[in-house]
PDB file of N, CA and C in Angstrom:
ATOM      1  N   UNK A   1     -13.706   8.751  -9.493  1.00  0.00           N
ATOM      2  CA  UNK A   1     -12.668   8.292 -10.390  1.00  0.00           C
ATOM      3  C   UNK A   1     -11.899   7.121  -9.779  1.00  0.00           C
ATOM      4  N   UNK A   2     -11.803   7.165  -8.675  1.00  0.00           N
ATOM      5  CA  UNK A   2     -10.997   6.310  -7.991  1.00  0.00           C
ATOM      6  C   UNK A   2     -11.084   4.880  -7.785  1.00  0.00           C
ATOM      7  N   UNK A   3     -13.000   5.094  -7.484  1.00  0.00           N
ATOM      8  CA  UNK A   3     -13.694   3.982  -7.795  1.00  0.00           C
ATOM      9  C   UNK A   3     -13.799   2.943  -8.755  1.00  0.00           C
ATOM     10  N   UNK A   4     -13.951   4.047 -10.263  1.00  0.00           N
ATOM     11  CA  UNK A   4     -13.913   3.243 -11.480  1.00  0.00           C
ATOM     12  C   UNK A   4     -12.744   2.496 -11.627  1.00  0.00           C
ATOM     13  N   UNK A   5     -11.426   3.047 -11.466  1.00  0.00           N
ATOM     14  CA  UNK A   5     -10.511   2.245 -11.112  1.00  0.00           C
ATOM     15  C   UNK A   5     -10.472   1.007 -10.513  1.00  0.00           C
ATOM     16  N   UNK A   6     -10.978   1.259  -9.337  1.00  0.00           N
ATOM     17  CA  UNK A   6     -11.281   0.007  -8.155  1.00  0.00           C
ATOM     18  C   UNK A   6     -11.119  -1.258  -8.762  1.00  0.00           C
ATOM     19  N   UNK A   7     -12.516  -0.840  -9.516  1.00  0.00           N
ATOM     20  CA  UNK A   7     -13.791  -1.936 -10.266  1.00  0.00           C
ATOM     21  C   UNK A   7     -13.222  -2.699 -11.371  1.00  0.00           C
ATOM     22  N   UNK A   8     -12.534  -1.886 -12.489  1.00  0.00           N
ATOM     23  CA  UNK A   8     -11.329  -2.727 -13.303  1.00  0.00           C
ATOM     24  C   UNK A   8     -10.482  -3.180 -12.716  1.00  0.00           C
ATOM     25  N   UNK A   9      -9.920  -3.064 -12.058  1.00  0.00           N
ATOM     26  CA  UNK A   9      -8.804  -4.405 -10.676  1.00  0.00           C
ATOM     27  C   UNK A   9      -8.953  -5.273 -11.264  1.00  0.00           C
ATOM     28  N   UNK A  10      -8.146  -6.554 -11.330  1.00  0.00           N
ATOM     29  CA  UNK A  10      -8.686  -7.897 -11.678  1.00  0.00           C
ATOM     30  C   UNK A  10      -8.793  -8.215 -10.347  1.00  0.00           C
ATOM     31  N   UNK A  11      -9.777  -9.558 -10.253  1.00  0.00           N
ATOM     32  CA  UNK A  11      -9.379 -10.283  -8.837  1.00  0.00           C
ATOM     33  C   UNK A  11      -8.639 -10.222  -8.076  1.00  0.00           C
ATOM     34  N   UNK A  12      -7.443 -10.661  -8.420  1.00  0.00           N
ATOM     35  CA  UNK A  12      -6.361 -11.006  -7.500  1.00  0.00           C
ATOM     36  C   UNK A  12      -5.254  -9.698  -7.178  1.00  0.00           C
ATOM     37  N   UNK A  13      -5.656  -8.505  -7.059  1.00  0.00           N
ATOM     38  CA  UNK A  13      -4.976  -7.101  -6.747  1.00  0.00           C
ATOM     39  C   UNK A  13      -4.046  -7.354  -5.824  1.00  0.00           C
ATOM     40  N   UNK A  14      -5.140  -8.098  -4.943  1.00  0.00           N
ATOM     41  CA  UNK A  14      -4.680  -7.935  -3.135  1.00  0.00           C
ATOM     42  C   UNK A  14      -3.052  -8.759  -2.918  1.00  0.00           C
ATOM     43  N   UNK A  15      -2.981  -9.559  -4.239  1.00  0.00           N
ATOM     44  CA  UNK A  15      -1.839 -10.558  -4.052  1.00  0.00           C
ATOM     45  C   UNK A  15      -0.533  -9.808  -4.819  1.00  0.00           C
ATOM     46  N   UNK A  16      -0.760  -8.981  -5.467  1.00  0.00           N
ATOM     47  CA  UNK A  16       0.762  -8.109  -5.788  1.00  0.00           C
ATOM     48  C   UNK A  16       0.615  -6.790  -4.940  1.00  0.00           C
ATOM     49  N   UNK A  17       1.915  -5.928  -5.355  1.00  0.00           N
ATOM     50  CA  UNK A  17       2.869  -5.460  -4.473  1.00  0.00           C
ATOM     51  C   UNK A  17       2.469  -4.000  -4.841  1.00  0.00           C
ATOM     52  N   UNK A  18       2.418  -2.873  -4.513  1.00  0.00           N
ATOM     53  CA  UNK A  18       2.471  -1.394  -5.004  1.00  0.00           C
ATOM     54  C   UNK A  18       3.340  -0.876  -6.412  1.00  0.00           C
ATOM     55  N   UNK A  19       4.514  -1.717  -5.845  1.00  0.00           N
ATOM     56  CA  UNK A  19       5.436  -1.891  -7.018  1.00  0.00           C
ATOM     57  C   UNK A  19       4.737  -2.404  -8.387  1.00  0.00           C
ATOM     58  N   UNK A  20       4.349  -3.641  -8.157  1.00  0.00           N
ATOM     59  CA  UNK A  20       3.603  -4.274  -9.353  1.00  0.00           C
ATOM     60  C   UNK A  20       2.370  -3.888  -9.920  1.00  0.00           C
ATOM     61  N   UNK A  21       1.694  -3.328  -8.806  1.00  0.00           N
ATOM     62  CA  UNK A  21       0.511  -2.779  -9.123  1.00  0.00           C
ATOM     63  C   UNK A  21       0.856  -1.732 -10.459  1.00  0.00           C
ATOM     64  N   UNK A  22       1.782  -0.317 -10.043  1.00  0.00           N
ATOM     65  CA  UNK A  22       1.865   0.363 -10.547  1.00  0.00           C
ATOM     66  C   UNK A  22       3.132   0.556 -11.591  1.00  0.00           C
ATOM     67  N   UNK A  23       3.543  -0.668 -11.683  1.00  0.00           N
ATOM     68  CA  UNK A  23       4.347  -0.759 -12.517  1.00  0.00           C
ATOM     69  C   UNK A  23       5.787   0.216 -12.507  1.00  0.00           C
ATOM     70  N   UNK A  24       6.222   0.457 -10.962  1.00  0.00           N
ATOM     71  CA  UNK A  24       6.878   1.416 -10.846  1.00  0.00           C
ATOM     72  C   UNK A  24       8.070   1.017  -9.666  1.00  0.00           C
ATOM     73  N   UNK A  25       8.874   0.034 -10.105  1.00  0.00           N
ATOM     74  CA  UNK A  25      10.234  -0.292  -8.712  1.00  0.00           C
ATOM     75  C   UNK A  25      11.142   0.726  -8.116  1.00  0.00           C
ATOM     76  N   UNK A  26      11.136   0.673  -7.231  1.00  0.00           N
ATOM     77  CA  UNK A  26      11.722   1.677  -6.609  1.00  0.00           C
ATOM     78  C   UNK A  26      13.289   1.261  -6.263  1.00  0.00           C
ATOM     79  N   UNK A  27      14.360   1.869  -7.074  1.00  0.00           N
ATOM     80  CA  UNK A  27      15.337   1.477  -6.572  1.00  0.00           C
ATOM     81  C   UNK A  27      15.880   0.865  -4.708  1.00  0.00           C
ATOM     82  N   UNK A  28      16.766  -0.030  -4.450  1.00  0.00           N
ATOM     83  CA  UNK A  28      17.006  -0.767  -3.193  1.00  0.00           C
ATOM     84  C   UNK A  28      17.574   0.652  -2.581  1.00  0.00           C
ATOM     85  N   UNK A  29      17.580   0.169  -1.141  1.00  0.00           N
ATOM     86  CA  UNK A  29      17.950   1.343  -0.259  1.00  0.00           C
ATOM     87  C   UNK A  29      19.671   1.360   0.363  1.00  0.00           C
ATOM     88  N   UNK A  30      20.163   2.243   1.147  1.00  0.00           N
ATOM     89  CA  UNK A  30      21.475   1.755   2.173  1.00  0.00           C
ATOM     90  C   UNK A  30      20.883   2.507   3.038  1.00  0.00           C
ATOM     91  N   UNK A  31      20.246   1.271   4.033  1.00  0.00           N
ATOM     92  CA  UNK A  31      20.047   2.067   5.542  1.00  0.00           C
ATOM     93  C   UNK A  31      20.546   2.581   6.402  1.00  0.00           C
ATOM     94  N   UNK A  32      21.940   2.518   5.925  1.00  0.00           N
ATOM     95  CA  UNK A  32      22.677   3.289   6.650  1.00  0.00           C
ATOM     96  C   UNK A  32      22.252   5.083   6.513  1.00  0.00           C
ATOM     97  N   UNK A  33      22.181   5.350   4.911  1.00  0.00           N
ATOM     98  CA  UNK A  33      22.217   6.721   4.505  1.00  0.00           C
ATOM     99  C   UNK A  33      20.174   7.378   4.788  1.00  0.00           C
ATOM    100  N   UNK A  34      19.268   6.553   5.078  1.00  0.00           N
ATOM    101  CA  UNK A  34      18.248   6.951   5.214  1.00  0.00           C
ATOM    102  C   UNK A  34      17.464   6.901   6.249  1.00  0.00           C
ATOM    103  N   UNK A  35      16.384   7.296   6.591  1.00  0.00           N
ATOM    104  CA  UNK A  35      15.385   7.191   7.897  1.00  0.00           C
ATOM    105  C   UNK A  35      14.397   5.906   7.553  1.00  0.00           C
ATOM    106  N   UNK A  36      14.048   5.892   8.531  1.00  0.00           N
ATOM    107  CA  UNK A  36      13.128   4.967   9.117  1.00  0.00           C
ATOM    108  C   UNK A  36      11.958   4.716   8.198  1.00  0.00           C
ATOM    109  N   UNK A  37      11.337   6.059   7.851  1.00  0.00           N
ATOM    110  CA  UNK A  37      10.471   6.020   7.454  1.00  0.00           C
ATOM    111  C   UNK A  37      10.663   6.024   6.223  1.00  0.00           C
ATOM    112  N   UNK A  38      11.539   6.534   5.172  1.00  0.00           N
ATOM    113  CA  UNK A  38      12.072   6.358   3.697  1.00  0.00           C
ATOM    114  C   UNK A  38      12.177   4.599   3.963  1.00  0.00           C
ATOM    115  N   UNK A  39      13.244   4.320   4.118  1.00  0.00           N
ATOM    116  CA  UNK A  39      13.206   2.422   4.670  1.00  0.00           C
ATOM    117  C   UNK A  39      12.092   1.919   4.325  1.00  0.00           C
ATOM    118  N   UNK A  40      11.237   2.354   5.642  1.00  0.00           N
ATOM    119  CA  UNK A  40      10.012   1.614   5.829  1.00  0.00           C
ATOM    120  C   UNK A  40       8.974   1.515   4.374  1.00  0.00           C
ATOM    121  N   UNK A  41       8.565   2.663   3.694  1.00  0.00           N
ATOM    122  CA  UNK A  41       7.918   3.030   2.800  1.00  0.00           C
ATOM    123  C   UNK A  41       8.461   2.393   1.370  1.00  0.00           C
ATOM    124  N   UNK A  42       9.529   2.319   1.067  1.00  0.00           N
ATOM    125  CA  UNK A  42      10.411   1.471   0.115  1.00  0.00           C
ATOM    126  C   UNK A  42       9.792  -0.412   0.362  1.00  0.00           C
ATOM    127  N   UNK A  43      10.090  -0.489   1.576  1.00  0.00           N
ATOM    128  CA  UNK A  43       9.990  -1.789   1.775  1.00  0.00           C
ATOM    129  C   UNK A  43       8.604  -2.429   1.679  1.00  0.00           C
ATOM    130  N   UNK A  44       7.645  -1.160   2.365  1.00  0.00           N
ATOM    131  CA  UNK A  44       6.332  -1.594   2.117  1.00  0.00           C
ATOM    132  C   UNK A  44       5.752  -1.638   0.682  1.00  0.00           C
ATOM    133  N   UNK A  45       6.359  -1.037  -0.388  1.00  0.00           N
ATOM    134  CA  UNK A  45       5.925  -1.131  -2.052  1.00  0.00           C
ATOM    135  C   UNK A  45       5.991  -2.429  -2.161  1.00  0.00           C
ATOM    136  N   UNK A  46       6.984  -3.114  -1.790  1.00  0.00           N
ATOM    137  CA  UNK A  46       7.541  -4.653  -2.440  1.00  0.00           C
ATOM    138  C   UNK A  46       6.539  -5.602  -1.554  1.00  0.00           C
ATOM    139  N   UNK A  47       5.780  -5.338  -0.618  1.00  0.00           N
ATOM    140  CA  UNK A  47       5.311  -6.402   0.193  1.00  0.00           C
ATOM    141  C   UNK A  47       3.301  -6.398  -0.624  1.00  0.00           C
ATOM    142  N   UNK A  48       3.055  -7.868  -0.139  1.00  0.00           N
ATOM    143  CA  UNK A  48       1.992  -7.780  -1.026  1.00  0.00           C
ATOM    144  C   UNK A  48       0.612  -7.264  -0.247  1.00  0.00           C
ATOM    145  N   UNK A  49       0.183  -6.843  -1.270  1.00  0.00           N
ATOM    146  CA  UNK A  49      -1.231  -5.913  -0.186  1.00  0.00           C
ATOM    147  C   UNK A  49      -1.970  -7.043   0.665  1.00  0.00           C
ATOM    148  N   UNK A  50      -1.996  -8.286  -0.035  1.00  0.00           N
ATOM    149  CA  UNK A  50      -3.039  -8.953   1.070  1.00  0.00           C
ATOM    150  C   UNK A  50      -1.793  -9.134   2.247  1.00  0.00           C
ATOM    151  N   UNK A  51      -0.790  -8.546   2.392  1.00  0.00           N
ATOM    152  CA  UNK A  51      -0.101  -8.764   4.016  1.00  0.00           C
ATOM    153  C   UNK A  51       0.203  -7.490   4.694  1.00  0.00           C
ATOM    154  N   UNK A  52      -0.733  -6.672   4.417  1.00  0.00           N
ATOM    155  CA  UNK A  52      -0.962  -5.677   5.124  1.00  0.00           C
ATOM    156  C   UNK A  52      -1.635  -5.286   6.493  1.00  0.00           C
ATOM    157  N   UNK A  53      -0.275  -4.948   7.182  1.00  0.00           N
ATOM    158  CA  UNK A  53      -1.297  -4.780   8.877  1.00  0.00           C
ATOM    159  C   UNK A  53      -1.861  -3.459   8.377  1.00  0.00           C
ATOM    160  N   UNK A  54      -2.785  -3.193   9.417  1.00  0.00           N
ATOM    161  CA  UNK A  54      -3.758  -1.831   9.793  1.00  0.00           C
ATOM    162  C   UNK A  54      -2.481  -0.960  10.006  1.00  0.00           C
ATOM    163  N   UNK A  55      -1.204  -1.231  10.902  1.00  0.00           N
ATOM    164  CA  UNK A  55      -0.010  -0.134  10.765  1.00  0.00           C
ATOM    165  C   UNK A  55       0.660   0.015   9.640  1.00  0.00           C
ATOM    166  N   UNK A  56       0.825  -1.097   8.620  1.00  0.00           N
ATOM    167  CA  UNK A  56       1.633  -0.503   7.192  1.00  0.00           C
ATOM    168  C   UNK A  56       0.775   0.053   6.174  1.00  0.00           C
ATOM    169  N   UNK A  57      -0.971   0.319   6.378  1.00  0.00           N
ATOM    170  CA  UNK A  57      -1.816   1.235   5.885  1.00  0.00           C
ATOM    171  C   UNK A  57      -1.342   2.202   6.168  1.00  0.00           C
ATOM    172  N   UNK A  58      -1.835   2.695   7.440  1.00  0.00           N
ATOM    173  CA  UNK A  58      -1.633   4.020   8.051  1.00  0.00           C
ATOM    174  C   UNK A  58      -0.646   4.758   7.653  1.00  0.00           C
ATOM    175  N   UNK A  59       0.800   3.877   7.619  1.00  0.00           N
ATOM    176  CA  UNK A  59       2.159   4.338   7.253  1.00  0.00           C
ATOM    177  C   UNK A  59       1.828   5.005   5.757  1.00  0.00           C
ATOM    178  N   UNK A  60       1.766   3.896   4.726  1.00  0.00           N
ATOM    179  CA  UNK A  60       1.439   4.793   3.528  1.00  0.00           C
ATOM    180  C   UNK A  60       0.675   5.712   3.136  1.00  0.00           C
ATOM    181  N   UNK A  61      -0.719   5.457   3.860  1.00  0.00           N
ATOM    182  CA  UNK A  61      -1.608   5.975   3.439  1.00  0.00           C
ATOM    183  C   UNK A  61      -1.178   7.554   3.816  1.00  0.00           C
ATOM    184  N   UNK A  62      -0.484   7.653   5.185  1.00  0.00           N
ATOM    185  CA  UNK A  62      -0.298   8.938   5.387  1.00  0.00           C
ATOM    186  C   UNK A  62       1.088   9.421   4.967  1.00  0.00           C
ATOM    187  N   UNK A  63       1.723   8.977   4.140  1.00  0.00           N
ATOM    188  CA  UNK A  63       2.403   9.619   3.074  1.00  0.00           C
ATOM    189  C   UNK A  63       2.034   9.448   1.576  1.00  0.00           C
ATOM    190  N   UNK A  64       0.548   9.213   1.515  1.00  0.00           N
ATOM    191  CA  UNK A  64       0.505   9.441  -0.142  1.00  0.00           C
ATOM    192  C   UNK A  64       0.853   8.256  -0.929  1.00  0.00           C
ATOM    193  N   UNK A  65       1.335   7.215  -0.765  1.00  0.00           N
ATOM    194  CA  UNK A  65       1.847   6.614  -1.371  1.00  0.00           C
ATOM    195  C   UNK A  65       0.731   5.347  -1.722  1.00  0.00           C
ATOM    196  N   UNK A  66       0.468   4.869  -3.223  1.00  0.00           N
ATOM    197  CA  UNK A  66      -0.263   3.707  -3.153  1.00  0.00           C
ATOM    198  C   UNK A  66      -1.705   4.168  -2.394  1.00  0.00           C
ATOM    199  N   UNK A  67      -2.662   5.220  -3.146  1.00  0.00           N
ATOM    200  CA  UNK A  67      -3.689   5.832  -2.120  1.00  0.00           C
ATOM    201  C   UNK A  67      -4.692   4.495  -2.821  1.00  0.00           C
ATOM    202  N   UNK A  68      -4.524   4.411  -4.560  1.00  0.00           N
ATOM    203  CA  UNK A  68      -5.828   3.750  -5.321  1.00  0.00           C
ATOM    204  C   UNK A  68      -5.903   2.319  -5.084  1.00  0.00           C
ATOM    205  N   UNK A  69      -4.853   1.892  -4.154  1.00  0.00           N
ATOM    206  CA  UNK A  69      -4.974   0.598  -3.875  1.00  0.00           C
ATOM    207  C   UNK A  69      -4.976   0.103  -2.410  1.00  0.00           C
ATOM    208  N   UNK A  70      -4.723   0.897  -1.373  1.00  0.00           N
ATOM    209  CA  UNK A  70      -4.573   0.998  -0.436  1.00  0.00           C
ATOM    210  C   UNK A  70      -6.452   1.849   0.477  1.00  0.00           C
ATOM    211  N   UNK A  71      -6.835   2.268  -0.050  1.00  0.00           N
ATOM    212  CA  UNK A  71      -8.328   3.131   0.194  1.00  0.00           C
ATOM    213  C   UNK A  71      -9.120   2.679   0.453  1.00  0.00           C
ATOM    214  N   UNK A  72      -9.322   1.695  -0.426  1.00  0.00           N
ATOM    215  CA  UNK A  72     -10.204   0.394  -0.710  1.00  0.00           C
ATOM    216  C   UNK A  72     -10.003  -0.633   0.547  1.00  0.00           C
ATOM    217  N   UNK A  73      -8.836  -1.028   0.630  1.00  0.00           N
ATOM    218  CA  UNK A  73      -8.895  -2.071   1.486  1.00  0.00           C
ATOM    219  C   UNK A  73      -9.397  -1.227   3.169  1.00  0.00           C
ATOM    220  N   UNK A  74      -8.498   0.226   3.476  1.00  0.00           N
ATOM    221  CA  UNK A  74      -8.585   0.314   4.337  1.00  0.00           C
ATOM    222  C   UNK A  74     -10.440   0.942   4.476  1.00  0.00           C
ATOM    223  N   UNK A  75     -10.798   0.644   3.438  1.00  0.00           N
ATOM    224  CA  UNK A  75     -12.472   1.344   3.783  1.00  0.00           C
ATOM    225  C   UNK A  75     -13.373  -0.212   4.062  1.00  0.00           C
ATOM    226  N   UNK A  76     -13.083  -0.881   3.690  1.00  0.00           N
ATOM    227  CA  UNK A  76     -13.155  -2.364   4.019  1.00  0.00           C
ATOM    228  C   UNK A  76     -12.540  -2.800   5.454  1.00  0.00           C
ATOM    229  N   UNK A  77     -11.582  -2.345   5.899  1.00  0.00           N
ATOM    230  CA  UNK A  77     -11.076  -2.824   7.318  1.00  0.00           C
ATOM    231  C   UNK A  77     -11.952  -2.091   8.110  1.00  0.00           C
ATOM    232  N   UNK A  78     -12.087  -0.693   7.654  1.00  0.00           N
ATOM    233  CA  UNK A  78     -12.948   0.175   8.585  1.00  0.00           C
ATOM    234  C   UNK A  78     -14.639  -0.104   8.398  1.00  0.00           C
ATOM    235  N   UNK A  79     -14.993  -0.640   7.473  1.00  0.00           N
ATOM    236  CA  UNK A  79     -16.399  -0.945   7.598  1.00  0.00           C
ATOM    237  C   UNK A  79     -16.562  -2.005   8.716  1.00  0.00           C
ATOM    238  N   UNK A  80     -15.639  -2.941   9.194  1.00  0.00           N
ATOM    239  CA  UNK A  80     -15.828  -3.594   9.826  1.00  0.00           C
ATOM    240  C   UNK A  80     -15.518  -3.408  10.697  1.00  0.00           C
ATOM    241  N   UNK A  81     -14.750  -2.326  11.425  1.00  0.00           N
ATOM    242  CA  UNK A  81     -14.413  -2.080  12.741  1.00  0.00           C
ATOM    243  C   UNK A  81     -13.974  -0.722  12.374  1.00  0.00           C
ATOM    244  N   UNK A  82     -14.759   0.330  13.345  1.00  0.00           N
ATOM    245  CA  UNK A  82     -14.279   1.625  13.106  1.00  0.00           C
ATOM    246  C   UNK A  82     -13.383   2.000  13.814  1.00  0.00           C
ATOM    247  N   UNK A  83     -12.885   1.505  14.914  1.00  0.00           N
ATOM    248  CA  UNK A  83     -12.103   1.628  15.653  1.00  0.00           C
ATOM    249  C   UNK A  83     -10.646   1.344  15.641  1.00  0.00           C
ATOM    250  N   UNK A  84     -10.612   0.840  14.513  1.00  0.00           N
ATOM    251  CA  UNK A  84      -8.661   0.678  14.114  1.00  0.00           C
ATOM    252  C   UNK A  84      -8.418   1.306  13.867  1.00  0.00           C
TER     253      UNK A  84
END
């Protein structure tokens, strides 16, 4: 299922945001009142997938967040190096 998804993507996926992808903004934060990782995960929706390190995968990926757009790329980073 995830796949078929994939495949309808238009081209240019990699250049919007989790946010945009899924049509879903996540209200702004006060870092004062939250952790690191709430922060971090907020901030990473708004940033665009093609500026994704191998660490702001990992981050989402291992909270769930952004799996149908995020899977793909990281099965693509890992085809090419299994070792990240």
């Amino acid at each position: 299922m995830m796949f078929q998804h994939f495949m309808k993507m238009s081209k240019n996926w990699k250049l919007q945001s989790i946010e945009n992808l899924e049509n879903n903004i996540w209200p702004s934060l006060n870092s004062d009142e939250e952790s690191y990782l709430i922060i971090t995960c907020n901030s990473l929706r708004k940033k665009k997938l093609i500026d994704f390190s191998i660490e702001d995968l990992r981050i989402m990926i291992g909270q769930n967040i952004g799996l149908k757009y995020l899977i793909p790329i990281a099965i693509e980073i890992l085809s090419e190096n299994i070792l990240v």
